[in-house]
Protein backbone atom coordinates (compact mmCIF):
# COMPACT_ATOMS: atom_id res chain seq x y z
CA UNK A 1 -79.33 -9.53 -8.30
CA UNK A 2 -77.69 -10.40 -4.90
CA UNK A 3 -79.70 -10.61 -1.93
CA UNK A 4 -83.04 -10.73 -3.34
CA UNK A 5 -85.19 -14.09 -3.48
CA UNK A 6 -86.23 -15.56 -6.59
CA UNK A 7 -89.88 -16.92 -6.74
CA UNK A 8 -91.77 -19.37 -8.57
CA UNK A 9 -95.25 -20.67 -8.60
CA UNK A 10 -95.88 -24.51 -7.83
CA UNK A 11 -98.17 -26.81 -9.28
CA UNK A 12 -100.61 -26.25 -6.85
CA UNK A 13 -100.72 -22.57 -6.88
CA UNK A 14 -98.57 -21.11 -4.34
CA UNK A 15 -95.85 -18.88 -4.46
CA UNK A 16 -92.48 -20.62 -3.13
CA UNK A 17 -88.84 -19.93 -2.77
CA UNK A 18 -86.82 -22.19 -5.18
CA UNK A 19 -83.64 -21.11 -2.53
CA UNK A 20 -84.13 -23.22 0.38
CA UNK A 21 -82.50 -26.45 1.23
CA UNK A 22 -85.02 -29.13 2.30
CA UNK A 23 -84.69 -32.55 1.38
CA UNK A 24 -87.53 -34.91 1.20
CA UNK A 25 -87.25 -38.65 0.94
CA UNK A 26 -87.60 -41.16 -0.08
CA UNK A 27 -89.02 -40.43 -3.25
CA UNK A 28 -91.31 -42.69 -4.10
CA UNK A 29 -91.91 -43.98 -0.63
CA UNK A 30 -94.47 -46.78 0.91
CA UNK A 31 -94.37 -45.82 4.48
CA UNK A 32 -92.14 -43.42 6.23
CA UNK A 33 -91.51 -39.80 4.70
CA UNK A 34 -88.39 -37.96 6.23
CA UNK A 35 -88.37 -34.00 5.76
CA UNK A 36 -84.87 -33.01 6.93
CA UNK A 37 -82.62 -29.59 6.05
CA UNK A 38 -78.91 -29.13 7.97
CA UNK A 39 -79.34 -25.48 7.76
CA UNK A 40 -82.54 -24.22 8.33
CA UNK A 41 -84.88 -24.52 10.96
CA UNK A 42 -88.03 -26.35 10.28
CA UNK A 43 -90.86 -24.44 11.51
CA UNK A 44 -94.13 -26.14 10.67
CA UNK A 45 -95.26 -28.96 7.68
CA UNK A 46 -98.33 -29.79 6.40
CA UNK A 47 -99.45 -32.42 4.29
CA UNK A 48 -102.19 -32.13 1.17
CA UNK A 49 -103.60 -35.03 -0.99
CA UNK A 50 -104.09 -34.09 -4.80
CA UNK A 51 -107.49 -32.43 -4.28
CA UNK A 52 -105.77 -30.07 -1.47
CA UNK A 53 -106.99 -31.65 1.46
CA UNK A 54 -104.71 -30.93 4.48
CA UNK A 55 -104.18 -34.29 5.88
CA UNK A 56 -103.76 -34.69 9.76
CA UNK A 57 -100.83 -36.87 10.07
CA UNK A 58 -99.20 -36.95 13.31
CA UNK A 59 -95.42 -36.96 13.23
CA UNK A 60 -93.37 -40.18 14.57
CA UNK A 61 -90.24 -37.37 15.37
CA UNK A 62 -89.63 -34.19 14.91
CA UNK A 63 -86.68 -31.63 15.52
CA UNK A 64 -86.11 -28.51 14.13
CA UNK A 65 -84.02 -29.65 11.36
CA UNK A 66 -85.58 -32.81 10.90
CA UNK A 67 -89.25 -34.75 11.09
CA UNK A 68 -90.88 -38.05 9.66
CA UNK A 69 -94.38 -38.99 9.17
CA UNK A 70 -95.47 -42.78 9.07
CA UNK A 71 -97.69 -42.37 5.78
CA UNK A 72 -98.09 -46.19 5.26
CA UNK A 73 -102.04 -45.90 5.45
CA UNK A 74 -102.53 -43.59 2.77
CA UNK A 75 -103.62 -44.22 -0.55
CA UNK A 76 -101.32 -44.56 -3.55
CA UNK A 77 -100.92 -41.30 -5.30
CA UNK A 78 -99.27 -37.82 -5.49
CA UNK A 79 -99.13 -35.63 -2.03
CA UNK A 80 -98.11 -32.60 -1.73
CA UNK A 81 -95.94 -31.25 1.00
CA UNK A 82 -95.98 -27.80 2.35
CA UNK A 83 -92.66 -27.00 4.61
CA UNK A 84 -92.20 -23.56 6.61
CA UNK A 85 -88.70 -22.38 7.66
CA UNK A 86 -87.77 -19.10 9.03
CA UNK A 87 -86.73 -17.75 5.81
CA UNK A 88 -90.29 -18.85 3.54
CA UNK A 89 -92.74 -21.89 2.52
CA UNK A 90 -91.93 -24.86 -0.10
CA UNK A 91 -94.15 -27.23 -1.64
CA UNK A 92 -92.72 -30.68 -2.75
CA UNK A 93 -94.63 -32.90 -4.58
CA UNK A 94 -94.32 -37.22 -2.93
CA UNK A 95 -95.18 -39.57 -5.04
CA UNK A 96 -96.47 -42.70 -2.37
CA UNK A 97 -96.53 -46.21 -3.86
């Protein structure tokens, strides 16, 4: 079915788009967590500990196809990573050792 967008439903509840390009790394990581995508513009990201708090981070950089956030003095565990782009929302799960 060309030109429609597929959907699927994350761990966490929310519909996202499995078609856009984001890459988030490193993956485990201890302190700095890039969010970066060459062809999309990065519009907003939030950040959500297991029990789906929405963190306040501040961001050391950010750009519209790339930001990092300094997440050294968080607690090990999973995070979850909510990305808007111009085209729809992803979640990715970070693991943070």
């Amino acid at each position: 079915m060309s030109g429609m967008m597929s959907f699927k439903y994350s761990s966490v509840g929310i519909k996202e788009q499995d078609n856009i390009e984001l890459s988030v790394y490193p993956n485990p990581t201890t302190k700095l967590l890039i969010i970066e995508s060459s062809k999309l513009i990065i519009r907003n990201v939030e950040i959500f500990d297991i029990c789906n708090r929405k963190l306040n981070l501040k961001m050391k950089q950010f750009s519209p196809q790339e930001c990092q956030f300094d997440i050294s003095h968080l607690s090990i565990g999973i995070y979850f990573v909510k990305i808007t782009t111009e085209i729809g929302k992803v979640i990715k799960k970070v693991l943070k050792e």
